[in-house]
Protein backbone atom coordinates (compact mmCIF):
# COMPACT_ATOMS: atom_id res chain seq x y z
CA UNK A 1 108.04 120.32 131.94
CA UNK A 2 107.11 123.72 130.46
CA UNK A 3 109.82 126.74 129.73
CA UNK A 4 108.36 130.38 130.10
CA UNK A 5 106.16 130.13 127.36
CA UNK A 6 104.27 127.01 128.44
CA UNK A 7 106.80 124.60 126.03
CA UNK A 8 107.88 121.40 127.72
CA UNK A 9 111.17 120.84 128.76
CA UNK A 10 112.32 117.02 127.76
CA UNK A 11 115.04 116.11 130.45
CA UNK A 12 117.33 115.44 127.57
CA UNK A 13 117.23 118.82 126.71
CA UNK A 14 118.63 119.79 130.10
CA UNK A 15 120.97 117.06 131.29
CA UNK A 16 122.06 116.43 127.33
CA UNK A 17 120.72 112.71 127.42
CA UNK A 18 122.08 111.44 130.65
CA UNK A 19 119.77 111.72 134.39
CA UNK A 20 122.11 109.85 136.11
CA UNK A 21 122.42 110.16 139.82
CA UNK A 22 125.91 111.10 141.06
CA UNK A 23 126.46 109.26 144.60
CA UNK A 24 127.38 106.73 147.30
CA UNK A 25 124.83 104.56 148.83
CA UNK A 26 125.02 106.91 152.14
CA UNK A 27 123.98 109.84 149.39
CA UNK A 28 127.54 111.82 149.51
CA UNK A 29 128.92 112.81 146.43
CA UNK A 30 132.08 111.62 145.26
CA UNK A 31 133.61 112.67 141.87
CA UNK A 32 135.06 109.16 140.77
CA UNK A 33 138.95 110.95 139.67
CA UNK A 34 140.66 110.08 143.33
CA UNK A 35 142.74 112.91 141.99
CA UNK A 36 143.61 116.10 144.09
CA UNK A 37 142.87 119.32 143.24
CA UNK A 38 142.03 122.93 144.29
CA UNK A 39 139.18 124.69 146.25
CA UNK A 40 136.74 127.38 144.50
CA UNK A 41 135.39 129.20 147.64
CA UNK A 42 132.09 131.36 146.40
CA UNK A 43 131.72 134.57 148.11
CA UNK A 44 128.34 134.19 147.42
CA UNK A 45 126.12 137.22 148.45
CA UNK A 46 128.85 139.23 146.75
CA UNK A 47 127.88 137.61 143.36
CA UNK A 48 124.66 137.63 144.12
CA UNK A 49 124.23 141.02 144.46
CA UNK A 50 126.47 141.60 141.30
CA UNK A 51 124.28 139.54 139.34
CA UNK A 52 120.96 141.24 140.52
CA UNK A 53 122.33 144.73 139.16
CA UNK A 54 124.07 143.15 136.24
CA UNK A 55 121.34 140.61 134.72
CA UNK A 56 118.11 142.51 133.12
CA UNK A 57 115.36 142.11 135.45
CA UNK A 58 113.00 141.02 132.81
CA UNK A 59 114.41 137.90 133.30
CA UNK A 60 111.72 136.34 134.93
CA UNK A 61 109.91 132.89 135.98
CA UNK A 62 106.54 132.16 133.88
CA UNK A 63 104.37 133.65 137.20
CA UNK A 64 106.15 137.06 136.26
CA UNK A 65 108.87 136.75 139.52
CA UNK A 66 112.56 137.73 138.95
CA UNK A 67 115.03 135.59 138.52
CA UNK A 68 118.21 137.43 137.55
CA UNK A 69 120.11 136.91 140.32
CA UNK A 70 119.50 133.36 140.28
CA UNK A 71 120.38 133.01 136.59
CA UNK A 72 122.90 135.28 137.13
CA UNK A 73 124.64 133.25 139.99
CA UNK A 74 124.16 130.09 138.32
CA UNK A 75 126.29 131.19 134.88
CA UNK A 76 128.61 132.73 137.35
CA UNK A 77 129.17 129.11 138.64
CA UNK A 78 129.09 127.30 135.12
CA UNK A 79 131.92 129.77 133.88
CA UNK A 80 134.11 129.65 136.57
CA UNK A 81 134.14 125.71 137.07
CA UNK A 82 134.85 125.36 133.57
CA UNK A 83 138.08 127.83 134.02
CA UNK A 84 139.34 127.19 137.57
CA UNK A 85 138.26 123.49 137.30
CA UNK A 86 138.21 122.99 140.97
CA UNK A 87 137.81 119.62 142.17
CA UNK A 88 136.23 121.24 145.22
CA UNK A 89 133.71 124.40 145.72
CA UNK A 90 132.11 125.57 148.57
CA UNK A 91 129.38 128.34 147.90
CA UNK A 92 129.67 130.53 151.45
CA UNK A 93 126.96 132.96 153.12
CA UNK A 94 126.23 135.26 155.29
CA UNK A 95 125.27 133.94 159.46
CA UNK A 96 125.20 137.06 160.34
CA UNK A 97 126.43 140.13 157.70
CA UNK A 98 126.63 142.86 160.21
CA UNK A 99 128.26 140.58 163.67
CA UNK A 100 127.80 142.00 166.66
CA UNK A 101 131.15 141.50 167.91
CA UNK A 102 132.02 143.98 164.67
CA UNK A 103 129.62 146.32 165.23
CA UNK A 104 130.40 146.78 169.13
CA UNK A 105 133.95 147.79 168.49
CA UNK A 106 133.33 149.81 165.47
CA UNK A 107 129.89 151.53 165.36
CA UNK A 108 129.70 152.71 161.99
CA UNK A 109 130.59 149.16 160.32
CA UNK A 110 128.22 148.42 157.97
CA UNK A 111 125.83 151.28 159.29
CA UNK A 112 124.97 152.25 156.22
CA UNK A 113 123.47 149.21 155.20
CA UNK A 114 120.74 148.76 157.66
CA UNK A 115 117.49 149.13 155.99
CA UNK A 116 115.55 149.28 159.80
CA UNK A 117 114.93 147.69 162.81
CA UNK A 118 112.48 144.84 163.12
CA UNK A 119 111.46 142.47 165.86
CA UNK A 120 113.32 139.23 165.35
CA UNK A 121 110.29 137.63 164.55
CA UNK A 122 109.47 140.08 161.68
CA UNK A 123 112.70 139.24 159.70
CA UNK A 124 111.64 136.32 157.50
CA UNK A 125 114.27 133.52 156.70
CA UNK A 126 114.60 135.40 153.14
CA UNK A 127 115.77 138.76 154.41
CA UNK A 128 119.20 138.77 155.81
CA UNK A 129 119.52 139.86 159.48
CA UNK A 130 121.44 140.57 162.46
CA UNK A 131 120.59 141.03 166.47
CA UNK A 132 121.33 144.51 167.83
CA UNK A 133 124.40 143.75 169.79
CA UNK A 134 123.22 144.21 173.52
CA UNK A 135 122.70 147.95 174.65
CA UNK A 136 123.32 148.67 170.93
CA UNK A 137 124.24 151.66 169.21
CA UNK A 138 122.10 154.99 169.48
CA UNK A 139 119.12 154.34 167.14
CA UNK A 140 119.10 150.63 167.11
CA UNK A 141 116.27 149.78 169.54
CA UNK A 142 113.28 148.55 168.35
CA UNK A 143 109.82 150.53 168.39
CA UNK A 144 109.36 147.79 171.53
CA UNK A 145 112.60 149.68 173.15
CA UNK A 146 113.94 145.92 173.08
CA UNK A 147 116.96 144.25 171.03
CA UNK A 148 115.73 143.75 167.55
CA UNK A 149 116.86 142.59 164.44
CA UNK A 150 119.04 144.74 161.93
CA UNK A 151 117.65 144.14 158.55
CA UNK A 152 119.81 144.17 155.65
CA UNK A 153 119.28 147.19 152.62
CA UNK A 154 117.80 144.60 150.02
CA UNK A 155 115.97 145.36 147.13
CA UNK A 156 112.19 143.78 146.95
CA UNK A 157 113.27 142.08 143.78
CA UNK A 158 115.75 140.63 145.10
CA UNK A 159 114.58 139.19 148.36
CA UNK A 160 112.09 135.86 147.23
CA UNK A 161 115.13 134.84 144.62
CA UNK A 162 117.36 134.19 148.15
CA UNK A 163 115.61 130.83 149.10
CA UNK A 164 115.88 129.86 145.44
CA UNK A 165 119.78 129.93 145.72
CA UNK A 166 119.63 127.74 148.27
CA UNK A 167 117.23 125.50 146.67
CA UNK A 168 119.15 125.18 143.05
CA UNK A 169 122.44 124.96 144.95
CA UNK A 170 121.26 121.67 147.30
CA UNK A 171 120.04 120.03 144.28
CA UNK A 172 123.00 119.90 142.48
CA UNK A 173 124.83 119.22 145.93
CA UNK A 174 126.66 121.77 145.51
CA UNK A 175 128.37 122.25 149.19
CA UNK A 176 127.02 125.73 150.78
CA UNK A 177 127.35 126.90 154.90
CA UNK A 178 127.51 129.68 156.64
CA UNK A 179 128.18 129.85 160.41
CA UNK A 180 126.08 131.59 162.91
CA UNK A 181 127.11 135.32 164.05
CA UNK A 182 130.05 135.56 161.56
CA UNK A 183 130.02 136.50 157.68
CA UNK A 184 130.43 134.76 154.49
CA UNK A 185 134.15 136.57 154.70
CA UNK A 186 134.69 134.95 157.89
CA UNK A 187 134.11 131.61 156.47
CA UNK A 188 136.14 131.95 153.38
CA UNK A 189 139.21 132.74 155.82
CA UNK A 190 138.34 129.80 157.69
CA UNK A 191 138.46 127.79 154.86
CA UNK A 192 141.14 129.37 152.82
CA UNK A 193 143.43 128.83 155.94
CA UNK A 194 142.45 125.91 157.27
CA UNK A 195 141.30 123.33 154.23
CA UNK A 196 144.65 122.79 152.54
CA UNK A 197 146.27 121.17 155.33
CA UNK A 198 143.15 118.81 156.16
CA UNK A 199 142.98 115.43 154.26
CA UNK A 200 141.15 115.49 150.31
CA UNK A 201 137.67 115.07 152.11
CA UNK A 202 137.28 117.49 154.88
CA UNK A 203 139.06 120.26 156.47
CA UNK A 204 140.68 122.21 159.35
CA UNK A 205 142.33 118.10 160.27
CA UNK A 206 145.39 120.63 161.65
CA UNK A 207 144.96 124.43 162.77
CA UNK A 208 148.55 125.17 160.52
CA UNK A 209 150.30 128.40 162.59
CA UNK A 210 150.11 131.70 160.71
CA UNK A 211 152.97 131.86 158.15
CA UNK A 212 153.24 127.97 158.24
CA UNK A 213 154.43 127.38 154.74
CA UNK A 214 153.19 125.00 151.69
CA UNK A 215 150.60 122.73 152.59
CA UNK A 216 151.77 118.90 153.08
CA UNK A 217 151.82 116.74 150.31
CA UNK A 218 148.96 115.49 148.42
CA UNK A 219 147.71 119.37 148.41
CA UNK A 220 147.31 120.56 144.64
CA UNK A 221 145.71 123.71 145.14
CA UNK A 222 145.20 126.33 144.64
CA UNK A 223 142.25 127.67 146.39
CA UNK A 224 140.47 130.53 144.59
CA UNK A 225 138.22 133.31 146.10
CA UNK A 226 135.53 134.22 144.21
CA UNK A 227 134.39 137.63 145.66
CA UNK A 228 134.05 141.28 144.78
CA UNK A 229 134.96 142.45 147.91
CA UNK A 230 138.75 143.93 148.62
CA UNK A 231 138.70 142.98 152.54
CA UNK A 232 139.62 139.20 151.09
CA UNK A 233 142.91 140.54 149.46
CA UNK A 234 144.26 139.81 153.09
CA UNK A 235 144.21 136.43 152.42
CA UNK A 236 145.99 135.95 149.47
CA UNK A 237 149.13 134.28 149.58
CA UNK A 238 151.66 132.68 147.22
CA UNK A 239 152.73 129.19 149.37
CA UNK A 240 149.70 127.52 149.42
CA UNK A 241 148.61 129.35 146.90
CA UNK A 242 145.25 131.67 147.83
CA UNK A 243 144.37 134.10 144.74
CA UNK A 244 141.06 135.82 145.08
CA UNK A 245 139.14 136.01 141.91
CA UNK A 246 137.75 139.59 141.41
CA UNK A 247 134.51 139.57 140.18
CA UNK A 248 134.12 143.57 139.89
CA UNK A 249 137.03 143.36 137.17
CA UNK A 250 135.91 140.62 135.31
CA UNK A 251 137.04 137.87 137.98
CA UNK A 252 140.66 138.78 137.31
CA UNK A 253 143.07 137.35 138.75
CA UNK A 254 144.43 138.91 142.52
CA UNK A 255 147.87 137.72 143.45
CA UNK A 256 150.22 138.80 146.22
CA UNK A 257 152.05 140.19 142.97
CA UNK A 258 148.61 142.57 142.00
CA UNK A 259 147.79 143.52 145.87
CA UNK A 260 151.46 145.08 145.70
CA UNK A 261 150.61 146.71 142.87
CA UNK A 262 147.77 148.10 143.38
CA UNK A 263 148.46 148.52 147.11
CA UNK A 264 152.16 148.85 147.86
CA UNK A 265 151.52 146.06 150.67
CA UNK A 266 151.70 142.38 150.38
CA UNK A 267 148.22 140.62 150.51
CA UNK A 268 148.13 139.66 154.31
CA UNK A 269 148.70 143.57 155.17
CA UNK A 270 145.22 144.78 153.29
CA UNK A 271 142.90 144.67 156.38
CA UNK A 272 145.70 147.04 158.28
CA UNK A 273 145.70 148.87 155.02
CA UNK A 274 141.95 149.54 155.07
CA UNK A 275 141.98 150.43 158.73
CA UNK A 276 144.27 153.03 158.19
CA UNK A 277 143.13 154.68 155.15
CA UNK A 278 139.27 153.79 155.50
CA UNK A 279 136.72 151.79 154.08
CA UNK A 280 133.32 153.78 153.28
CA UNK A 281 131.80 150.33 152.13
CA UNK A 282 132.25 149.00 155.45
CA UNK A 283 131.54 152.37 157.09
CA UNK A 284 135.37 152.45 158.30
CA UNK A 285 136.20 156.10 158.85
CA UNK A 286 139.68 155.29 158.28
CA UNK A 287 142.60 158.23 159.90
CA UNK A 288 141.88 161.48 159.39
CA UNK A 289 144.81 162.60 157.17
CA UNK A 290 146.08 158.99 156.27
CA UNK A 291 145.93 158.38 152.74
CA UNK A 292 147.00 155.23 150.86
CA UNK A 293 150.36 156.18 150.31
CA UNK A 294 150.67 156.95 153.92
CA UNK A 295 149.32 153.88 154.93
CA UNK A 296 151.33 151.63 152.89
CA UNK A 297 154.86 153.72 154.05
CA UNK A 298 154.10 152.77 157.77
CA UNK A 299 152.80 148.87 156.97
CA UNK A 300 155.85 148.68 154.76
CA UNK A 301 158.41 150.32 157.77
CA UNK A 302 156.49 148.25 160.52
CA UNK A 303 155.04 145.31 159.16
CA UNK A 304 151.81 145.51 160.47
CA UNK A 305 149.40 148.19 162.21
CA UNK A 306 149.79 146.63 165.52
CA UNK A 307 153.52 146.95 164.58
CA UNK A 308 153.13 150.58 164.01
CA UNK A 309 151.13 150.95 167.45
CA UNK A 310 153.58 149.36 169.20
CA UNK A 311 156.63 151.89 167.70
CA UNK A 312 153.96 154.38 169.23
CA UNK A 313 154.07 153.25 172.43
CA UNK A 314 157.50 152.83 172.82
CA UNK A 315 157.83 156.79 171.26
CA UNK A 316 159.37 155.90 168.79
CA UNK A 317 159.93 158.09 166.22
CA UNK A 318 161.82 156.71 163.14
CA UNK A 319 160.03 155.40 160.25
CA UNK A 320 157.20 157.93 160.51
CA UNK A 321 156.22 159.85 157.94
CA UNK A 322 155.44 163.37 158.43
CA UNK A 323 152.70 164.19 160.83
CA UNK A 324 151.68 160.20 161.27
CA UNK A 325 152.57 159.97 164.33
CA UNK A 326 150.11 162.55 166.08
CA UNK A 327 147.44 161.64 163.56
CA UNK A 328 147.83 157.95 164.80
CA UNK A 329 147.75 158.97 168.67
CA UNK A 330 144.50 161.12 167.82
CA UNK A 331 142.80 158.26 166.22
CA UNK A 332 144.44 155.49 168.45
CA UNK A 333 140.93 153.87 170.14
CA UNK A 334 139.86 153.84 166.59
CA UNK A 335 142.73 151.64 165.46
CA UNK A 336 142.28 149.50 168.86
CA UNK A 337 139.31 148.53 167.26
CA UNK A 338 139.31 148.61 163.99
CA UNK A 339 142.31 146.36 163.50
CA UNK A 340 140.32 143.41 165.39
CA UNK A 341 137.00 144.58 163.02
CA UNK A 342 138.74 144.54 159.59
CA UNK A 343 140.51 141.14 160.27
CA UNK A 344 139.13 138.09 158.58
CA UNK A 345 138.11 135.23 161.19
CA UNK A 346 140.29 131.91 160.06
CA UNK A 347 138.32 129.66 162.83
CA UNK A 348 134.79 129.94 162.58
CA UNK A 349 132.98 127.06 163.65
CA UNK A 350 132.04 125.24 160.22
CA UNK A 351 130.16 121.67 160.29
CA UNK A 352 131.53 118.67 158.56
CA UNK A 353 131.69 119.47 155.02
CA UNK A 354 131.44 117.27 151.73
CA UNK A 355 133.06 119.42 149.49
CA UNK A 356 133.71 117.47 146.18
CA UNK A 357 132.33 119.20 143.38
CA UNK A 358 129.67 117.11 141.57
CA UNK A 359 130.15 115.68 138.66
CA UNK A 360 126.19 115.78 137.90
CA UNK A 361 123.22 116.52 140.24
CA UNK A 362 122.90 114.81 143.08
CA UNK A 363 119.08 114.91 142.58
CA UNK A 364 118.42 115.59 139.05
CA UNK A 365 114.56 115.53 139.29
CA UNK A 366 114.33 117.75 141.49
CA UNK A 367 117.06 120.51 139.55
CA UNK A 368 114.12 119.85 136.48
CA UNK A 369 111.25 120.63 138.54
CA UNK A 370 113.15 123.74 140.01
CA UNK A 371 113.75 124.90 136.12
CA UNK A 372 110.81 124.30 135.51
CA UNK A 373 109.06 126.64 137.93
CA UNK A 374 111.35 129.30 137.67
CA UNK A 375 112.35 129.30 133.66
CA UNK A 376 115.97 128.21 134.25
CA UNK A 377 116.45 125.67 131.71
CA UNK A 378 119.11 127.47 129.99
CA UNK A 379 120.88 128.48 133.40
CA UNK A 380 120.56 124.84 134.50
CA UNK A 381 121.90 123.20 131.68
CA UNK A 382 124.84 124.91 130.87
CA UNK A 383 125.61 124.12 134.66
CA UNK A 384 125.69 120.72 133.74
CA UNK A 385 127.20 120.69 131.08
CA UNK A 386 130.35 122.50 133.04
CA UNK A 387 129.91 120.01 135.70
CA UNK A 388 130.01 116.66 133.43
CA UNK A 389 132.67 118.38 131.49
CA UNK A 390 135.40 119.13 134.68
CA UNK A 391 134.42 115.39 135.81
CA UNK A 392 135.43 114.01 132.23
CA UNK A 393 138.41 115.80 131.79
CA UNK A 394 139.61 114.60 135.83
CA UNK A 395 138.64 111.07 134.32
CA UNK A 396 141.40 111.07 131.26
């Protein structure tokens, strides 16, 4: 194999002297520890785009082509295993990044975003999408005056690296899915909700109720949220336990302890939070004259915003602060709406999942060839190496 400057690449160099395939004879991959353990769950167009804007974009494949977001993504992955040490991961995307279902009750969600209008056709399989919801917004007709396809504000660089993810991540069988018509977000609450109260290899076995308590037994945990985006702070809880890990700080730690702080409202309240007070990176206007004080005083008094909507309809009037009440009823259809928008789906429809993080690549070959052609040989290895390194500590 040759690097970027034309040097081979001896597999040894990459896998550290050892090619061996990772697998049962039906091709699954098991890990060998029969040990429990806890869930990484990859918000993975968040990192993605963090790594684009945070790795040079001289880093490139020998044709020239940029690879930073792939390299990016992949030491992203190779850090993190080695200090969550997950015995599962699931790297989730995007079915749909601006749903229709969102967009029809809240206009302005994600408005901001769309880079134009295409024929469905036009949007290649590299260039997130989404349908017009039916009768769409004003503006969001194609030049055909028919339905067309929302593109996503992506930058050209960016773009041809998408497939690549896809291509790096199957070859180390590395679990990824996304669901058709929801987000990435909406997956990670399926899974976050759902996956500690299945069996060790699959998920959703049970549909727990909402406050259900610890997991049965046999559940290690925890499960761990990789993401830079605050709308998955709803999920974090302390029973099971879900933490997100907040990649715009460094992936610090986010427990129900650090929402409060931050906050002043425990970690399931956040979505109510950022309905009230707004959410310009979704394009949530928010209450006019609701700040985040404000909106933490009512979830606090009420426990909830349909909680505070209900004291509204029964006209009530303790428990709100000065001049929320008629800023609430002015901005009521908003908050009709927005509270269904800003709430993380736990129930997606998600295919059977093998979710067992590797302990090498499932097809080694091919993760050389792919290093290869696009100058990841340092990327790749130190994947492996993180990957051979969880499964040997799991064996002692």
């Amino acid at each position: 194999m040759t690097g970027g400057a034309g040097r081979r690449i001896a597999p040894k160099a990459l896998f550290g002297g050892g090619c061996a395939r990772v697998g049962g004879v039906d091709g699954t991959v098991v890990d060998g520890s029969g040990r429990p353990g806890g869930l990484a769950l990859l918000d993975t167009p968040s990192l993605y785009f963090r790594a684009f804007y945070g790795v040079p974009r001289s880093v490139t494949a020998p044709d020239g082509t940029p690879v930073n977001a792939v390299r990016g993504l992949l030491d992203v992955l190779a850090r993190q295993i080695l200090d969550l040490r997950p015995r599962h991961l699931v790297c989730c995307f995007d079915g749909d990044w601006r749903p229709a279902f969102r967009v029809e009750l809240v206009a302005s969600y994600k408005a901001h975003r769309v880079a134009e209008i295409v024929a469905p056709a036009a949007a290649g399989p590299s260039v997130p999408a989404s349908p017009v919801p039916a009768g769409g917004a004003p503006g969001e007709e194609s030049a055909a005056g028919v339905d067309g396809a929302q593109v996503e504000e992506v930058p050209d660089e960016l773009a041809p690296q998408l497939p690549v993810i896809d291509e790096i991540l199957d070859a180390f069988g590395i679990a990824r899915v996304e669901a058709a018509g929801f987000e990435a977000d909406d997956v990670i609450g399926t899974l976050a909700t759902r996956f500690p109260y299945g069996d060790e290899d699959g998920w959703a076995a049970r549909d727990p109720a909402p406050g259900a308590g610890a997991p049965p037994a046999g559940w290690a945990g925890p499960v761990d949220v990789l993401t830079g985006d605050r709308d998955l702070f709803q999920l974090v809880r302390d029973d099971v336990p879900v933490r997100v890990r907040y990649s715009v700080e460094k992936f610090a730690l986010v427990d129900e302890a650090a929402v409060t702080a931050r906050y002043g409202v425990p970690g399931r309240a956040y979505g109510d939070f950022a309905a009230l007070r707004g959410d310009p990176s979704d394009g949530l206007p928010g209450v006019a004259g609701i700040g985040a004080k404000t909106a933490a005083a009512l979830l606090n008094r009420f426990g909830s915003l349909a909680g505070a909507l209900g004291a509204l309809d029964a006209g009530q009037s303790d428990g709100f602060p000065a001049g929320a009440r008629r800023r609430l009823e002015a901005a009521r259809d908003y908050l009709d709406q927005a509270e269904i928008v800003v709430r993380v789906v736990p129930d997606v429809p998600l295919p059977a999942l093998r979710t067992v993080l590797p302990a090498a690549p499932v097809d080694p070959d091919r993760v050389l060839a792919l290093a290869e052609r696009w100058g990841l040989a340092s990327a790749a290895s130190r994947l492996v190496r993180a990957l051979a390194t969880v499964a040997a500590d799991a064996d002692r």
